[in-house]
C-alpha atoms as a PDB file:
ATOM      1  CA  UNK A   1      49.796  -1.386  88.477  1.00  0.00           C
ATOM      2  CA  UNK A   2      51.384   1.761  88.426  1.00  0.00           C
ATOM      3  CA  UNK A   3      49.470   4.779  86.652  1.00  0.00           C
ATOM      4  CA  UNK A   4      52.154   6.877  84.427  1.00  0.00           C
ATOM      5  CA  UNK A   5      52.940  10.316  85.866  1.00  0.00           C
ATOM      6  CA  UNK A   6      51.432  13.107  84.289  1.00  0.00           C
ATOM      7  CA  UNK A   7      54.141  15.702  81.840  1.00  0.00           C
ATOM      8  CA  UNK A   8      54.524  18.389  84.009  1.00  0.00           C
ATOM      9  CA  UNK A   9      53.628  21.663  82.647  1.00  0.00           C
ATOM     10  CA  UNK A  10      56.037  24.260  81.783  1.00  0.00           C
ATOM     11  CA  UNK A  11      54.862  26.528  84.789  1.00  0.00           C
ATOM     12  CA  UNK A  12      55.019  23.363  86.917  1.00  0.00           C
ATOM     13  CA  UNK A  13      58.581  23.208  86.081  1.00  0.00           C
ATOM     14  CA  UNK A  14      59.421  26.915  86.271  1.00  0.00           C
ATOM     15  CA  UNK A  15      58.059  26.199  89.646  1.00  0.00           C
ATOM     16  CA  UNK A  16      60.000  23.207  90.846  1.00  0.00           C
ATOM     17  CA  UNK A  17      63.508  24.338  89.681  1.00  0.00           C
ATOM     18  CA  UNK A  18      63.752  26.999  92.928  1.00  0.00           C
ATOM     19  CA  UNK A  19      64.571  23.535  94.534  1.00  0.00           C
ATOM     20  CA  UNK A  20      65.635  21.069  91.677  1.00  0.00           C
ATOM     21  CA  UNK A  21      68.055  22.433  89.555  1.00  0.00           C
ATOM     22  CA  UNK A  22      66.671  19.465  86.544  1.00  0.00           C
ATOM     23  CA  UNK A  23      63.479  20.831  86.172  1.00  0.00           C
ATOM     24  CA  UNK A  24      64.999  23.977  84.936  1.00  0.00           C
ATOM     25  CA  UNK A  25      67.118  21.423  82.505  1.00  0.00           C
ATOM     26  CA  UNK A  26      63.791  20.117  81.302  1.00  0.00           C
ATOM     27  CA  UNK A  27      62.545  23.763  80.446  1.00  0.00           C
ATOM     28  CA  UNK A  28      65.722  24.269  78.698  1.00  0.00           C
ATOM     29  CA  UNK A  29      65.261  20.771  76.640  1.00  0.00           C
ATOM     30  CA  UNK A  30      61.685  21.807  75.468  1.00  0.00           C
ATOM     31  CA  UNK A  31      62.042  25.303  74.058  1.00  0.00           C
ATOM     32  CA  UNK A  32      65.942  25.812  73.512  1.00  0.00           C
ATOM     33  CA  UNK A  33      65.638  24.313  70.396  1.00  0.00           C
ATOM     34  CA  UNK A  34      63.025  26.910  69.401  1.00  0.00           C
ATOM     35  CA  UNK A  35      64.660  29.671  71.084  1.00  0.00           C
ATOM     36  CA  UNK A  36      67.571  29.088  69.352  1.00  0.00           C
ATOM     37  CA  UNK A  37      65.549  28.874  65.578  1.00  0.00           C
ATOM     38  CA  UNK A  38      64.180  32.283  66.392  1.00  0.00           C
ATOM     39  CA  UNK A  39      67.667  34.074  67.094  1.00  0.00           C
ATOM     40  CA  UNK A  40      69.368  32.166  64.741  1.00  0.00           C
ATOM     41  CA  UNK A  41      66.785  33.348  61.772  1.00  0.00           C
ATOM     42  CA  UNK A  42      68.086  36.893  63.148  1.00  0.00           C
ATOM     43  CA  UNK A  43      71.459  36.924  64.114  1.00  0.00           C
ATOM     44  CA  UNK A  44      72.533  33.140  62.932  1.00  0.00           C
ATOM     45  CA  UNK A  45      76.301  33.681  64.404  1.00  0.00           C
ATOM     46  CA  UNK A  46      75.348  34.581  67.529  1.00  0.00           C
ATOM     47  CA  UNK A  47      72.337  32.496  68.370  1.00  0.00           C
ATOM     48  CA  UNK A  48      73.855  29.919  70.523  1.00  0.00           C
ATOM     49  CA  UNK A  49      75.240  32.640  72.652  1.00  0.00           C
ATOM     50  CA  UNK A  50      71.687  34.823  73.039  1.00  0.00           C
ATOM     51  CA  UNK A  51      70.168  31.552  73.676  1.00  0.00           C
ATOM     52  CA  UNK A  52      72.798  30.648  76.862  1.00  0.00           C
ATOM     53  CA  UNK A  53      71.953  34.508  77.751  1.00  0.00           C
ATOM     54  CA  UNK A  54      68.170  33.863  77.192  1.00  0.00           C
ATOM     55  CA  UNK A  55      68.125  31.104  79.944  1.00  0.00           C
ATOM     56  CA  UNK A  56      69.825  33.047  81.757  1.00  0.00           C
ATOM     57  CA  UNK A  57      67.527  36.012  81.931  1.00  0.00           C
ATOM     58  CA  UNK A  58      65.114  33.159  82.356  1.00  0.00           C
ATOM     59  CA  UNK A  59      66.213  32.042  85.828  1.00  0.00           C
ATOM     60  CA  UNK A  60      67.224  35.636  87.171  1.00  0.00           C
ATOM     61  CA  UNK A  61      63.529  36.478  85.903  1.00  0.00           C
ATOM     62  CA  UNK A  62      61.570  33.693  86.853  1.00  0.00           C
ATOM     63  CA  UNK A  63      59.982  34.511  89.977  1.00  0.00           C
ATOM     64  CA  UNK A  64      58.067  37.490  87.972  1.00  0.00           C
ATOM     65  CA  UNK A  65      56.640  34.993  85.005  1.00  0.00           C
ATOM     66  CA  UNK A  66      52.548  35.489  84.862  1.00  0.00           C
ATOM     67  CA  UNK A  67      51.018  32.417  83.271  1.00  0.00           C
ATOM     68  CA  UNK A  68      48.726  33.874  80.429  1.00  0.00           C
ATOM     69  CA  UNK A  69      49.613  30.828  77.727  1.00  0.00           C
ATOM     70  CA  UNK A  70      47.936  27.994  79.891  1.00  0.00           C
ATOM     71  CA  UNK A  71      51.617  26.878  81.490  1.00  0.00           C
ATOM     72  CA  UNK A  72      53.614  27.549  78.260  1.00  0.00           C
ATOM     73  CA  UNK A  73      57.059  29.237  78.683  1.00  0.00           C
ATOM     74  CA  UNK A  74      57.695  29.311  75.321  1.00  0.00           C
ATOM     75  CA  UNK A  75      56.408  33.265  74.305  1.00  0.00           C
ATOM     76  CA  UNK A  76      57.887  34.632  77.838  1.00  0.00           C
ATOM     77  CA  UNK A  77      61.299  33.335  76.564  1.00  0.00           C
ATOM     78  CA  UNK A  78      60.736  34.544  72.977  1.00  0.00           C
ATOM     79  CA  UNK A  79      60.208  37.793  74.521  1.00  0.00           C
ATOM     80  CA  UNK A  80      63.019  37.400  76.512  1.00  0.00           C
ATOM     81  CA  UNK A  81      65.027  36.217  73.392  1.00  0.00           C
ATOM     82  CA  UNK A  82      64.082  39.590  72.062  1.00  0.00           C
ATOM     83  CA  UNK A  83      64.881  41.671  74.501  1.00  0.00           C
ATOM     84  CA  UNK A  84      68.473  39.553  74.697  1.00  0.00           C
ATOM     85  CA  UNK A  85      69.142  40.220  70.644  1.00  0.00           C
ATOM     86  CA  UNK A  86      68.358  44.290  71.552  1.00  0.00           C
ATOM     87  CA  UNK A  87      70.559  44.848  73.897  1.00  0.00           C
ATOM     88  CA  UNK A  88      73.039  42.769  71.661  1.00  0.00           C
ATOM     89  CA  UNK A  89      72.718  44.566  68.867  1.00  0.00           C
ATOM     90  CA  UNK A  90      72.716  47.819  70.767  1.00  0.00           C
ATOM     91  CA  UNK A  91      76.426  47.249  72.402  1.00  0.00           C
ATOM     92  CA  UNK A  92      77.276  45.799  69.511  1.00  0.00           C
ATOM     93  CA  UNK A  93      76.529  49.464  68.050  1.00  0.00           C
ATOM     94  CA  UNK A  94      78.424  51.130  70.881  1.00  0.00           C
ATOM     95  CA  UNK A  95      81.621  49.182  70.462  1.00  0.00           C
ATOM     96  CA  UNK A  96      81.479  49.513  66.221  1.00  0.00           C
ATOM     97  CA  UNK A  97      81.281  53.322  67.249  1.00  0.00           C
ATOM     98  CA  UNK A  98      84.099  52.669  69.707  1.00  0.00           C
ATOM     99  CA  UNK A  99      86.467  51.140  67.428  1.00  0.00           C
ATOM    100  CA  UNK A 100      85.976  53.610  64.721  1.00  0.00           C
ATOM    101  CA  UNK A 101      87.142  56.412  66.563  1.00  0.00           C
ATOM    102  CA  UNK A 102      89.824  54.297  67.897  1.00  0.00           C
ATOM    103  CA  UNK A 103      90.832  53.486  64.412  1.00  0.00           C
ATOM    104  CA  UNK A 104      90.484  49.665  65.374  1.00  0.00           C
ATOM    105  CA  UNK A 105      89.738  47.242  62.895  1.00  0.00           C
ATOM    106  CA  UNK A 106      85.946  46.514  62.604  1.00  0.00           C
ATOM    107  CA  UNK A 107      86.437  42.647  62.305  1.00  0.00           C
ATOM    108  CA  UNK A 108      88.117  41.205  65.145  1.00  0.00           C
ATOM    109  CA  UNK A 109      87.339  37.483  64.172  1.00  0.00           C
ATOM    110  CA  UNK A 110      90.089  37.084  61.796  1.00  0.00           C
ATOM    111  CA  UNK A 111      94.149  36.510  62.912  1.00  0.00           C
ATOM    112  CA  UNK A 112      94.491  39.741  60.354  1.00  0.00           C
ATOM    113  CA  UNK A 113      92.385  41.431  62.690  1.00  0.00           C
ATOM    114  CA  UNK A 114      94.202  40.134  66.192  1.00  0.00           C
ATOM    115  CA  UNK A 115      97.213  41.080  64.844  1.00  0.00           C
ATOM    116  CA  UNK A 116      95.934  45.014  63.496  1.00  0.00           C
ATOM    117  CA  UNK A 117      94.627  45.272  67.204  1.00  0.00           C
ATOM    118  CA  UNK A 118      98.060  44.111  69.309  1.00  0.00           C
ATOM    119  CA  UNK A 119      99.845  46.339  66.401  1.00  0.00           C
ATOM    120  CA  UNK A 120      97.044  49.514  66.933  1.00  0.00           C
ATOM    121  CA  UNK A 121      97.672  48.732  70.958  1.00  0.00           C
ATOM    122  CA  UNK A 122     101.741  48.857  71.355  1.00  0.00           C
ATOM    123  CA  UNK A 123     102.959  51.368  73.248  1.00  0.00           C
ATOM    124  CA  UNK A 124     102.841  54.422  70.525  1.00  0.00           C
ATOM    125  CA  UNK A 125     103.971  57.931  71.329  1.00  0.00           C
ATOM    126  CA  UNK A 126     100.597  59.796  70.530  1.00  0.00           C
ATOM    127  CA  UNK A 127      98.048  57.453  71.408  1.00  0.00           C
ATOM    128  CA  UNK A 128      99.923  56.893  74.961  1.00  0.00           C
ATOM    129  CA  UNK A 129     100.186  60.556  75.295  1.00  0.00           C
ATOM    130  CA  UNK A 130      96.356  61.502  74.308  1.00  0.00           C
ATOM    131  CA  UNK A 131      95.136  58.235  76.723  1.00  0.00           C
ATOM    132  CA  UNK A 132      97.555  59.625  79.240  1.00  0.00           C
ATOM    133  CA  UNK A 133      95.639  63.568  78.625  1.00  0.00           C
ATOM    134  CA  UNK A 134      92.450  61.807  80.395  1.00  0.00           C
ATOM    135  CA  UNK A 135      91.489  61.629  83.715  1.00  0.00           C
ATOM    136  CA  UNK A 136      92.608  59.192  85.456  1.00  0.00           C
ATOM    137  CA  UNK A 137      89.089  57.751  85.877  1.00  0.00           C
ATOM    138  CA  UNK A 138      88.174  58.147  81.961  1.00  0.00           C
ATOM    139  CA  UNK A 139      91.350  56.260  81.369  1.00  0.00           C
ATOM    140  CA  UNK A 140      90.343  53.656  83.113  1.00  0.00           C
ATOM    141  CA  UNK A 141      86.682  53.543  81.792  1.00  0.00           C
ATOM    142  CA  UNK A 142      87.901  53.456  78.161  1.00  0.00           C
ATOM    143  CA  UNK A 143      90.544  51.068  78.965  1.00  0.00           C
ATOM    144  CA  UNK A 144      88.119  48.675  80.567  1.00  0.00           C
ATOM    145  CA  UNK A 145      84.964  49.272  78.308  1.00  0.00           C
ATOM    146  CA  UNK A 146      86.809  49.380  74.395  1.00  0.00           C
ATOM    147  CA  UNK A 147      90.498  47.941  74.936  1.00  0.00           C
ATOM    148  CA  UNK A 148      89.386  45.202  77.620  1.00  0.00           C
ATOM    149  CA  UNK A 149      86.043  44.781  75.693  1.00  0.00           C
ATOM    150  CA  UNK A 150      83.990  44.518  79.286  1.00  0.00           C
ATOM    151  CA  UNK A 151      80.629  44.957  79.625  1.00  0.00           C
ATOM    152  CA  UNK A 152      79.748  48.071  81.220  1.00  0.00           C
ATOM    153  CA  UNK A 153      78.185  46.120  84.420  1.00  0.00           C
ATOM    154  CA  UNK A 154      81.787  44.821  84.784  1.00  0.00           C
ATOM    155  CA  UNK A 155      83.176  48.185  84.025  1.00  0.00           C
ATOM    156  CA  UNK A 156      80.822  49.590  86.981  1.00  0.00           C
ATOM    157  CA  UNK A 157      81.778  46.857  88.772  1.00  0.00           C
ATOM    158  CA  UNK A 158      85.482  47.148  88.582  1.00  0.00           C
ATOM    159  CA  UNK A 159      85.712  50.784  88.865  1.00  0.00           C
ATOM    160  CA  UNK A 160      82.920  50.495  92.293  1.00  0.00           C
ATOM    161  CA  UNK A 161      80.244  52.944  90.715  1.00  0.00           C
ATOM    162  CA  UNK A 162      76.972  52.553  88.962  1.00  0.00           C
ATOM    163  CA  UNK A 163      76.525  51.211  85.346  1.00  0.00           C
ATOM    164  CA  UNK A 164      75.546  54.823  83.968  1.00  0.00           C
ATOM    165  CA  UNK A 165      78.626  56.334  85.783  1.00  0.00           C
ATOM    166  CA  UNK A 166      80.377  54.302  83.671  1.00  0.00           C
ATOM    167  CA  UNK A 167      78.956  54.856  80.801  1.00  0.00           C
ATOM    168  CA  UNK A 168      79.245  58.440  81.028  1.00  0.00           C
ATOM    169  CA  UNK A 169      83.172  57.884  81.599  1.00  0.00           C
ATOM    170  CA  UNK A 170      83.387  56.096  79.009  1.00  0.00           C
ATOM    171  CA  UNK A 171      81.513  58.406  76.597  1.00  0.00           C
ATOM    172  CA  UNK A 172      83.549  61.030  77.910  1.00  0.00           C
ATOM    173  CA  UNK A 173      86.729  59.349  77.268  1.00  0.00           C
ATOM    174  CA  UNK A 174      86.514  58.796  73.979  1.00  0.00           C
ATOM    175  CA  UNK A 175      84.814  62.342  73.193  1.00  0.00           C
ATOM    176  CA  UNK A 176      88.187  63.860  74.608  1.00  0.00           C
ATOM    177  CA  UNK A 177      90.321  61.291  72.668  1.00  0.00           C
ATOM    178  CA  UNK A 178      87.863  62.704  69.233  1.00  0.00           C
ATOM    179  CA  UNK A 179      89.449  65.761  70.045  1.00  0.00           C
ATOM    180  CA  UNK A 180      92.598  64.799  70.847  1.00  0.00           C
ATOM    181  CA  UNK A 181      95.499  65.934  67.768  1.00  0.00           C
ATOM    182  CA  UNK A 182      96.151  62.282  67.395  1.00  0.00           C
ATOM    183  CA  UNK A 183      98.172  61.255  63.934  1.00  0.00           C
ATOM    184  CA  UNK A 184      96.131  59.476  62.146  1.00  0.00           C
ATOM    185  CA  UNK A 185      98.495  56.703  61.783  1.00  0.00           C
ATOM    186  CA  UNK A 186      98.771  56.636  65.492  1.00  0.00           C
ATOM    187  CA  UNK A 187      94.942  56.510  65.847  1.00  0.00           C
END
């Protein structure tokens, strides 16, 4: 008679998924539904996204996790869930700020607001002159970061320089198109 196997513990599994991918399935099984109760309490549109970017975290992280719950994963990836609904937040700041100055629409999640964008972003005298006054690598910054809506790692990545180079293009960018005389209805 066979003896049933023991429940691995959550370390145990942490462990095991650097060579079997299911065991990091498992972890996500047990505490994504928690995860996701947490963010969702928080941020309730966005919680099945921070909880994909939680996991995610998760794995790039997991060879630094310290066991100090007796094998329980669950308050690393709260804290990790945390950290995720920050830095959300935070860009989510950055790009509000973006758009304003832009004179973009606020609420993109609406056809209303698809449409005000393409209309905001075809070809218009002033704004094509005052993106045209930049640099050629602000330009491409701001065009990447607020038109293209990437992340500034892509931006970085794209442009082949570090994550606060491109942030400081980008910053700089739009502080020149501030100043630029731009018609309001061209804004």
């Amino acid at each position: 008679m066979e003896l049933p196997r023991p429940v691995p513990t959550d370390v145990e599994l942490l462990r095991d998924a650097e060579r079997d991918p299911e065991a990091f399935g498992e972890l996500f099984r047990r505490h994504a539904p928690s995860v996701h109760a947490w963010l969702a309490r928080r941020l309730e549109w966005a919680a099945s996204d921070l909880t994909a970017e939680t996991f995610a975290r998760a794995w790039l992280s997991r060879r630094g996790f310290e066991d100090h719950r007796d094998g329980s994963l669950r308050p690393w990836l709260l804290g990790i869930a945390r950290n995720v609904l920050r830095d959300s937040v935070r860009r989510d700041r950055v790009e509000t700020a973006a758009r304003e100055r832009l004179g973009l629409p606020l609420d993109l999640a609406t056809e209303d607001g698809y449409t005000a964008v393409e209309e905001r972003l075809s070809p218009r005298v002033a704004l094509t002159a005052a993106l045209g006054g930049l640099s050629a690598p602000e330009r491409d910054a701001v065009e990447l970061r607020v038109l293209d809506g990437l992340p500034y790692e892509e931006v970085a990545e794209r442009l082949g320089i570090q994550p606060a180079a491109a942030r400081l293009r980008v910053s700089r960018g739009l502080r020149h198109l501030a100043a630029a005389d731009i018609p309001q209805e061209e804004r």
